[in-house]
C-alpha atoms as a PDB file:
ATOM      1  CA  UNK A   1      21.706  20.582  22.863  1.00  0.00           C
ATOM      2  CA  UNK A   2      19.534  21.268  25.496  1.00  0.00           C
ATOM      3  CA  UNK A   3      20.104  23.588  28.372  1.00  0.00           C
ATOM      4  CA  UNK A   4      19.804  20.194  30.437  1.00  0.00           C
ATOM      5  CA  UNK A   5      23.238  18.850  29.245  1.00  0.00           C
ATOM      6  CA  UNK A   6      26.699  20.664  29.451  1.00  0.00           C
ATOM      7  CA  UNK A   7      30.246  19.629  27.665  1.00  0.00           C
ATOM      8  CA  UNK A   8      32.593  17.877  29.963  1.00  0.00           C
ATOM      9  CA  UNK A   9      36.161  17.428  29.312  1.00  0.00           C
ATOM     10  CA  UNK A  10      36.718  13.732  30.341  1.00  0.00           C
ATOM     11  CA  UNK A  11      40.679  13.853  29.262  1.00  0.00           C
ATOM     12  CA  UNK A  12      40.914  16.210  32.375  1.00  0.00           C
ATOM     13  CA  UNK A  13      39.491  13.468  34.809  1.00  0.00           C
ATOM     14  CA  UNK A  14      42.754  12.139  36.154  1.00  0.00           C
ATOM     15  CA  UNK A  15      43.920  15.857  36.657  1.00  0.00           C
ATOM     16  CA  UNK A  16      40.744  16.542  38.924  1.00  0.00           C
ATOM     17  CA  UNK A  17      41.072  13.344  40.958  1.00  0.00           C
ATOM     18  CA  UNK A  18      44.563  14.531  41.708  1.00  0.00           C
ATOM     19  CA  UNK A  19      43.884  18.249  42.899  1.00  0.00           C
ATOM     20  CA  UNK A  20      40.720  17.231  44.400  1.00  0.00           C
ATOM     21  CA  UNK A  21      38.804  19.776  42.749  1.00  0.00           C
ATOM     22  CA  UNK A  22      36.717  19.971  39.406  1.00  0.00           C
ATOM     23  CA  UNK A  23      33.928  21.197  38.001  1.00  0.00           C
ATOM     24  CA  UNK A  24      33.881  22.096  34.460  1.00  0.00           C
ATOM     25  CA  UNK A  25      31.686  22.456  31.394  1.00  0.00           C
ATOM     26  CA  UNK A  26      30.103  24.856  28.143  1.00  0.00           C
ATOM     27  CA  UNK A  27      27.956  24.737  25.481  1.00  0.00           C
ATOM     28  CA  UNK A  28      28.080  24.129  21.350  1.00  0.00           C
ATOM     29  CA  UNK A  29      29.214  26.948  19.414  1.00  0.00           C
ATOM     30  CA  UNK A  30      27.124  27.340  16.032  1.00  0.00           C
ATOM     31  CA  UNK A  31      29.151  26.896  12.648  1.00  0.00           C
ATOM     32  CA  UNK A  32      32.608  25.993  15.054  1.00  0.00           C
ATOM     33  CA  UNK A  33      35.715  25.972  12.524  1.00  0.00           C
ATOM     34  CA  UNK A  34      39.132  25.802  12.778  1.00  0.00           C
ATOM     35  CA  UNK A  35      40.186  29.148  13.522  1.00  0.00           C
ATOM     36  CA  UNK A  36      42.969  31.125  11.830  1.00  0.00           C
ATOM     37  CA  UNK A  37      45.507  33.242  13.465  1.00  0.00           C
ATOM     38  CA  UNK A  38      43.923  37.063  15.086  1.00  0.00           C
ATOM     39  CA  UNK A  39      44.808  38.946  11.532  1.00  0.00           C
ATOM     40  CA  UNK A  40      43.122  36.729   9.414  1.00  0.00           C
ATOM     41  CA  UNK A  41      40.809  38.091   6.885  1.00  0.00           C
ATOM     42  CA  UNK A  42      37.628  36.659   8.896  1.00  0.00           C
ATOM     43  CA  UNK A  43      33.908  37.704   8.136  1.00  0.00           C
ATOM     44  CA  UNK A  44      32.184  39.061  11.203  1.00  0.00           C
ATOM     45  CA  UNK A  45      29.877  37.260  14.267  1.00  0.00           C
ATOM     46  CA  UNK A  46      26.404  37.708  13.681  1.00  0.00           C
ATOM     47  CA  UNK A  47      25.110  41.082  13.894  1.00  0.00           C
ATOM     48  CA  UNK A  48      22.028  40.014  15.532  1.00  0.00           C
ATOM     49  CA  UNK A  49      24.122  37.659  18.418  1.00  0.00           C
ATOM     50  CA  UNK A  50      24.942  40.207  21.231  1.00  0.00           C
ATOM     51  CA  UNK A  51      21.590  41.714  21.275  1.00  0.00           C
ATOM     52  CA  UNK A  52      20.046  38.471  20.711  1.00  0.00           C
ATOM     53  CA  UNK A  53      21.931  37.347  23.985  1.00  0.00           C
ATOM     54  CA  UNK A  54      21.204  40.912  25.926  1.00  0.00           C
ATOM     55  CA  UNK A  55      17.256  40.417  25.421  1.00  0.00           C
ATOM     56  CA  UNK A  56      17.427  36.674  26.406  1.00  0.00           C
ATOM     57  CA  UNK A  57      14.405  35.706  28.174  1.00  0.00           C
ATOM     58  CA  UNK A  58      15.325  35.747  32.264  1.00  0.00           C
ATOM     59  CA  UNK A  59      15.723  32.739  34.176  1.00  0.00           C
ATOM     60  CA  UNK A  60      13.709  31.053  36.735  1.00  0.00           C
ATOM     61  CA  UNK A  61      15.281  32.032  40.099  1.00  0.00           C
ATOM     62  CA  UNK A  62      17.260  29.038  41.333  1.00  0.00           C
ATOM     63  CA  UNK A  63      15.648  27.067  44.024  1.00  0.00           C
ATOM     64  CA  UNK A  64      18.679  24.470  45.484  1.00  0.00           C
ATOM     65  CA  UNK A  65      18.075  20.991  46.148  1.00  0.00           C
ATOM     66  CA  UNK A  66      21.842  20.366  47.416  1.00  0.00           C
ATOM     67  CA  UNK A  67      24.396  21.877  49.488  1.00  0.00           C
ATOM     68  CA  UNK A  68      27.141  20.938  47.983  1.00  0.00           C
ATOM     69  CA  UNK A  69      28.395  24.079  46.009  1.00  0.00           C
ATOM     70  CA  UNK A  70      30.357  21.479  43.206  1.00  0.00           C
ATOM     71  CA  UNK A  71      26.988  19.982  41.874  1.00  0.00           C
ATOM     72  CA  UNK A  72      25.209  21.681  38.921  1.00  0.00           C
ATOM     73  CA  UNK A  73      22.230  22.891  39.485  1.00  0.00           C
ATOM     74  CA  UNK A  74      21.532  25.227  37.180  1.00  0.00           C
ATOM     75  CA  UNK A  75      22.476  25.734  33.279  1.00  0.00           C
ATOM     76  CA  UNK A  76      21.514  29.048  31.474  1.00  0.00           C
ATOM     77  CA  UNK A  77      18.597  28.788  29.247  1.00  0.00           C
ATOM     78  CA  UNK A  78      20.345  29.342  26.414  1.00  0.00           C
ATOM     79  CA  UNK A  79      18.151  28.581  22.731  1.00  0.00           C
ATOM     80  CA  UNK A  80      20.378  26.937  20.314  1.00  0.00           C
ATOM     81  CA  UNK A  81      24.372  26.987  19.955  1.00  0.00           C
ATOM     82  CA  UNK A  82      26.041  30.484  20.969  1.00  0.00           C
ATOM     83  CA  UNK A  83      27.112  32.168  18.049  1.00  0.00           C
ATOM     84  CA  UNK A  84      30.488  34.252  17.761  1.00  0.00           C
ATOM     85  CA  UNK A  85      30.331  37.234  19.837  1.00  0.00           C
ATOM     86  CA  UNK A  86      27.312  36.210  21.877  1.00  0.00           C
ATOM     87  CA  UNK A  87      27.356  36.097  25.642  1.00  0.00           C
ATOM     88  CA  UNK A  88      25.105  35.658  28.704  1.00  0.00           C
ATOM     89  CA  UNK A  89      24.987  36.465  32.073  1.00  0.00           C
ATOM     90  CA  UNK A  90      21.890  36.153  34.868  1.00  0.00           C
ATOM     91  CA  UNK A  91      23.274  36.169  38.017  1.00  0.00           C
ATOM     92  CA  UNK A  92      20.305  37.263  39.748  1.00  0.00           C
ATOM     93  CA  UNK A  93      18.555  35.535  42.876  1.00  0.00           C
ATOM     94  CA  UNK A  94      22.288  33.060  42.655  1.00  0.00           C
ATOM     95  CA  UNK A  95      23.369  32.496  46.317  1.00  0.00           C
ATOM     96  CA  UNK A  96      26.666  33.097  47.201  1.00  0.00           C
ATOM     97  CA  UNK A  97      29.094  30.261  46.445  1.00  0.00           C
ATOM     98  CA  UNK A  98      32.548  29.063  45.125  1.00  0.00           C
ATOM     99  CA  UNK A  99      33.214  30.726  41.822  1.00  0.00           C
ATOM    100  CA  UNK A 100      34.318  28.288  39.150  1.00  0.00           C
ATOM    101  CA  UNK A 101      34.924  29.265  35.289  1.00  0.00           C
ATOM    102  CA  UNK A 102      35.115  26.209  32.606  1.00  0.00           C
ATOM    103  CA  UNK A 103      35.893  26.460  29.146  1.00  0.00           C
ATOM    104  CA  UNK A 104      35.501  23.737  26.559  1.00  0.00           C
ATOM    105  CA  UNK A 105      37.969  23.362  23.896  1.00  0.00           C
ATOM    106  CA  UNK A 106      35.324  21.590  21.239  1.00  0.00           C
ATOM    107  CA  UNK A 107      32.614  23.625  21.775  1.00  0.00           C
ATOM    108  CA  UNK A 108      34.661  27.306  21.925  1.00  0.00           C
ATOM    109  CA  UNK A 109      32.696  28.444  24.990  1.00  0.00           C
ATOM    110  CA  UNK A 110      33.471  29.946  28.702  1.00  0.00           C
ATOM    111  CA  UNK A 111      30.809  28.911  31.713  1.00  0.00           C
ATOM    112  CA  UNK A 112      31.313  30.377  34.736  1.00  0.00           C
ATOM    113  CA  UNK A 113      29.331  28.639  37.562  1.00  0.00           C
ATOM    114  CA  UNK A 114      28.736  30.282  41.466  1.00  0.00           C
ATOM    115  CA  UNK A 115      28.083  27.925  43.937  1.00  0.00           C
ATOM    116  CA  UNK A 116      27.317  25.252  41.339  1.00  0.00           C
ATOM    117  CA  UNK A 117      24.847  27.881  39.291  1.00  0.00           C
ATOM    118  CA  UNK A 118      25.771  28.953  36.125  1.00  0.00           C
ATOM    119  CA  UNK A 119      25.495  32.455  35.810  1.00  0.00           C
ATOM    120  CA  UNK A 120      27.434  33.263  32.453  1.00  0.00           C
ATOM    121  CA  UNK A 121      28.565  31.406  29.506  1.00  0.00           C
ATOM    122  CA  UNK A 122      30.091  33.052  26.216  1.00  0.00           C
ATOM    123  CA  UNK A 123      31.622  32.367  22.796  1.00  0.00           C
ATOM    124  CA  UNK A 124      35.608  32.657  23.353  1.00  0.00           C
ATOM    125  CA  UNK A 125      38.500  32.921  20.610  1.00  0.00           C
ATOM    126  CA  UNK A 126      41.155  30.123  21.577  1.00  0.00           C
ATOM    127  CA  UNK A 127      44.758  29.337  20.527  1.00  0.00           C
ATOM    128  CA  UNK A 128      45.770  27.518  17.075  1.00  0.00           C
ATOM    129  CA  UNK A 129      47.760  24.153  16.732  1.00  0.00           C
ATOM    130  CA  UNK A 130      50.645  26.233  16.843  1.00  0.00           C
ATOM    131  CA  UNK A 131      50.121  27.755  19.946  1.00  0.00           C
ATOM    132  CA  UNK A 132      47.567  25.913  21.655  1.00  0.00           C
ATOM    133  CA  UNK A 133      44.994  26.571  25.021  1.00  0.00           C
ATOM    134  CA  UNK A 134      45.928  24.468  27.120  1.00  0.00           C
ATOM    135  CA  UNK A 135      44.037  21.919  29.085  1.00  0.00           C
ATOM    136  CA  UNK A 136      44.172  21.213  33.041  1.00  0.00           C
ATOM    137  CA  UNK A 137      43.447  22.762  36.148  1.00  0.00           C
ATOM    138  CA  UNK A 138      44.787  26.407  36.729  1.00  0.00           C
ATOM    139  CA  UNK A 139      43.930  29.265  39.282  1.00  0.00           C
ATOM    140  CA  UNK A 140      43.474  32.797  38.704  1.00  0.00           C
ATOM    141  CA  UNK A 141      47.256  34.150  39.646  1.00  0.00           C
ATOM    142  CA  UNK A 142      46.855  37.772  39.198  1.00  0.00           C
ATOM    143  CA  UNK A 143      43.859  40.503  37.833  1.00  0.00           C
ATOM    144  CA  UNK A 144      45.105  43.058  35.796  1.00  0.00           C
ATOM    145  CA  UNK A 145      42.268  45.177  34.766  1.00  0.00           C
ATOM    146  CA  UNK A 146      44.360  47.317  32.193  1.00  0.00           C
ATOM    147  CA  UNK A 147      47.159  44.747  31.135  1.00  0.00           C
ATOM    148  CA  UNK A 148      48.764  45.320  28.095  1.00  0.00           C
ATOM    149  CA  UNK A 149      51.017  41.898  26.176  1.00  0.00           C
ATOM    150  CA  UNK A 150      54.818  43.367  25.950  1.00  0.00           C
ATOM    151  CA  UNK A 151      55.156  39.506  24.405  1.00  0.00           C
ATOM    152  CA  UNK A 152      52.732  41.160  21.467  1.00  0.00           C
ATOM    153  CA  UNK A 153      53.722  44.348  20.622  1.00  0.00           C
ATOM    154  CA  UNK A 154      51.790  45.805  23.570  1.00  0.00           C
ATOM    155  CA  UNK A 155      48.154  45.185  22.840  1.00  0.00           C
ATOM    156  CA  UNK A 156      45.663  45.626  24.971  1.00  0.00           C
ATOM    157  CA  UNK A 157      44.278  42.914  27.190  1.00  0.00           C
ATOM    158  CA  UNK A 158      41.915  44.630  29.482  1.00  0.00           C
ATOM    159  CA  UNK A 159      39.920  42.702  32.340  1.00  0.00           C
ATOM    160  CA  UNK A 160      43.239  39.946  32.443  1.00  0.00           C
ATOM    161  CA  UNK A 161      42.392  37.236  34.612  1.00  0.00           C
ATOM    162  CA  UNK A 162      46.075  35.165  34.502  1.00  0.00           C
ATOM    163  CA  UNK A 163      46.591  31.566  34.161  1.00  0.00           C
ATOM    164  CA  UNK A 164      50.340  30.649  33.504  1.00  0.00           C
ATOM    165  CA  UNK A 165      53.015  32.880  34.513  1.00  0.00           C
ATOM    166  CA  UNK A 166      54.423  32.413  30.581  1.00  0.00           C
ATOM    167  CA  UNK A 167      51.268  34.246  28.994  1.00  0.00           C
ATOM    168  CA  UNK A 168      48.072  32.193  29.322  1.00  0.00           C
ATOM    169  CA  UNK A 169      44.822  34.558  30.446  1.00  0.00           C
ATOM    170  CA  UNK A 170      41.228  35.051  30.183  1.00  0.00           C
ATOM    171  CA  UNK A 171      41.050  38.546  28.747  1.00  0.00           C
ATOM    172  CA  UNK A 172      39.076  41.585  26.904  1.00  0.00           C
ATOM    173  CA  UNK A 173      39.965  43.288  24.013  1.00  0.00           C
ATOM    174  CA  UNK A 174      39.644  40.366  21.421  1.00  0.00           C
ATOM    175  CA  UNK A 175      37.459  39.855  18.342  1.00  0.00           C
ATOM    176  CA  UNK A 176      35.634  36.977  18.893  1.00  0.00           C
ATOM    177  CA  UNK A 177      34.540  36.348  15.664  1.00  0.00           C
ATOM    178  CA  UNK A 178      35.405  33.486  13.221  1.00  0.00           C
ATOM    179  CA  UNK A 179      38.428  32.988  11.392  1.00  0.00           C
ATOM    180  CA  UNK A 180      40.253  35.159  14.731  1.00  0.00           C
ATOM    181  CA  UNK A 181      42.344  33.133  17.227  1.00  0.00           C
ATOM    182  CA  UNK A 182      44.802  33.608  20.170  1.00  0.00           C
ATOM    183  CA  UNK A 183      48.526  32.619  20.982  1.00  0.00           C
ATOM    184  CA  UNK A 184      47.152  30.500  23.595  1.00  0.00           C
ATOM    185  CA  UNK A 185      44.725  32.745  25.908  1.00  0.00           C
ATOM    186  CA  UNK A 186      41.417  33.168  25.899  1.00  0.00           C
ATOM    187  CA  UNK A 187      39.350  36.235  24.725  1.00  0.00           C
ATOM    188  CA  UNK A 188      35.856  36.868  25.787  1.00  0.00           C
ATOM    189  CA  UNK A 189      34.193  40.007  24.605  1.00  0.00           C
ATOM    190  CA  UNK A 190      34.711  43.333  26.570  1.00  0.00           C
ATOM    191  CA  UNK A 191      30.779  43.392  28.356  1.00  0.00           C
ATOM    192  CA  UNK A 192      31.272  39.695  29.615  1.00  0.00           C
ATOM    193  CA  UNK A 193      34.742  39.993  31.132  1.00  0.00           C
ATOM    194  CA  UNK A 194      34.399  43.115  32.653  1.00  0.00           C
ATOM    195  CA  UNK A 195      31.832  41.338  34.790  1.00  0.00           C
ATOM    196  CA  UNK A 196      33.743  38.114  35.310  1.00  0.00           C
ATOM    197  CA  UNK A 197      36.565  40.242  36.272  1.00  0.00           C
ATOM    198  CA  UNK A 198      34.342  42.149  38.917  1.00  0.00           C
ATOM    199  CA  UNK A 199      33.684  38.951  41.119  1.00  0.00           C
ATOM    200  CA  UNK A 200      36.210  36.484  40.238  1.00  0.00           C
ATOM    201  CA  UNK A 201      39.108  36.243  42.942  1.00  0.00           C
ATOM    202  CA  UNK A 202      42.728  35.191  43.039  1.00  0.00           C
ATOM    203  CA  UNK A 203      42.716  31.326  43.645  1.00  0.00           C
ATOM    204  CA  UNK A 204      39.413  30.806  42.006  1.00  0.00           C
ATOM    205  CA  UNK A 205      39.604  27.897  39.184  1.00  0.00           C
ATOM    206  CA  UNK A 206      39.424  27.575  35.634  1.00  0.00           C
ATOM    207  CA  UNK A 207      39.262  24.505  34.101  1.00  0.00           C
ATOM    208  CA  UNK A 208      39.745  23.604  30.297  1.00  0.00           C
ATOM    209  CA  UNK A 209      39.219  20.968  28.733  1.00  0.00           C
ATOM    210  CA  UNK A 210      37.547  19.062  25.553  1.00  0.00           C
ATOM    211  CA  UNK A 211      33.974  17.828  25.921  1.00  0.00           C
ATOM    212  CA  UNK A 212      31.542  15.355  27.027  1.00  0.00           C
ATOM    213  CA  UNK A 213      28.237  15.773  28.530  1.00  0.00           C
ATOM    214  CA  UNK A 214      26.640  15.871  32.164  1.00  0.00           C
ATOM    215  CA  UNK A 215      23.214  16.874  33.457  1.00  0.00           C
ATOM    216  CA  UNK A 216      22.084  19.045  36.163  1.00  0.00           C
ATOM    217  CA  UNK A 217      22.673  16.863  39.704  1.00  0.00           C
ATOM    218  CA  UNK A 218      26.206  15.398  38.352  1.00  0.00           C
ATOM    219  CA  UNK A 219      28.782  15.824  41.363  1.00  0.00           C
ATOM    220  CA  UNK A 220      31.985  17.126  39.334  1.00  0.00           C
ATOM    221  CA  UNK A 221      34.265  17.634  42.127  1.00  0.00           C
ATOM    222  CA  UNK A 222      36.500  14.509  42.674  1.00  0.00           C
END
């Protein structure tokens, strides 16, 4: 894929036309396979993937050719699919904006855009059949920097960004690696949340879904 194109969820469309909002979207994840549940026996993300993404060639600073903060107008430069437990963030010369976090089923990854730039994306660790992500429209309900799940045994879900009032979050703490999934949330390594969790605000909106592609100038607000 290249950085021109980003996953869309199109069986989110009729949500978005009714809440009036939506703009959503991520990239391939290399080698994606169904995952197992968090304990499984898993082998480990590529050693090379987090410093890979940390020494990421910068990009261009933005240079906006429309107002309106729901149009993409930036993707990430990102080379090739992001592996497990790679993650990227440039949010430098980014105007302010509306904040706005997708996260594609398919292709296992979290984009957060600002003002219609994106700024991060990251490989995530999702739910199983049995307790699946789910899709729609949902805003950020509470932060909870040092959460802990009394649903699981109390384990640790720093940086919490809630979704559902029954359980569903973006959160730290996880091992995004293969083979590992969720009960439904959706765990980001520790260095990317910590920053999402630094600027993201009660109200702002996360939107799952499964993909489909749109280029840089697509209006995805309904």
């Amino acid at each position: 894929m290249t950085p021109m194109a980003k996953w869309i969820g199109g069986s989110t469309v009729a949500i978005l036309a009714l809440l009036g909002v939506g703009l959503f979207a991520g990239k391939a994840i290399e080698g994606d396979t169904p995952a197992q549940l968090a304990n499984a026996d898993a082998p480990g993300a590529d050693a090379n993937a987090t410093e890979l993404a940390q020494n990421a060639a910068p990009s261009p600073s933005p240079t906006p050719d429309n107002d309106d903060p729901f149009v993409i107008k930036r993707v990430l430069p990102i080379k090739g699919p992001i592996k497990y437990g790679e993650w990227h963030w440039d949010d430098e010369g980014v105007p302010d904006g509306p904040l706005v976090m997708t996260v594609d089923l398919d292709a296992r990854v979290l984009s957060v855009f600002r003002g219609g730039y994106e700024i991060g994306a990251t490989a995530v660790m999702l739910g199983t059949d049995n307790h699946p992500t789910p899709l729609g429209v949902f805003p950020i309900l509470t932060k909870e920097r040092h959460n802990v799940s009394e649903k699981y045994g109390n384990a640790p879900m720093p940086w919490t960004l809630r979704l559902t009032w029954d359980g569903i979050a973006i959160h730290g703490g996880s091992e995004v690696e293969r083979g590992f999934a969720s009960h439904g949330c959706i765990g980001t390594p520790n260095e990317f949340v910590s920053r999402l969790f630094a600027i993201a605000q009660k109200g702002d909106k996360v939107i799952i879904t499964r993909g489909q592609t749109a280029g840089i100038g697509s209006s995805l607000a309904s």
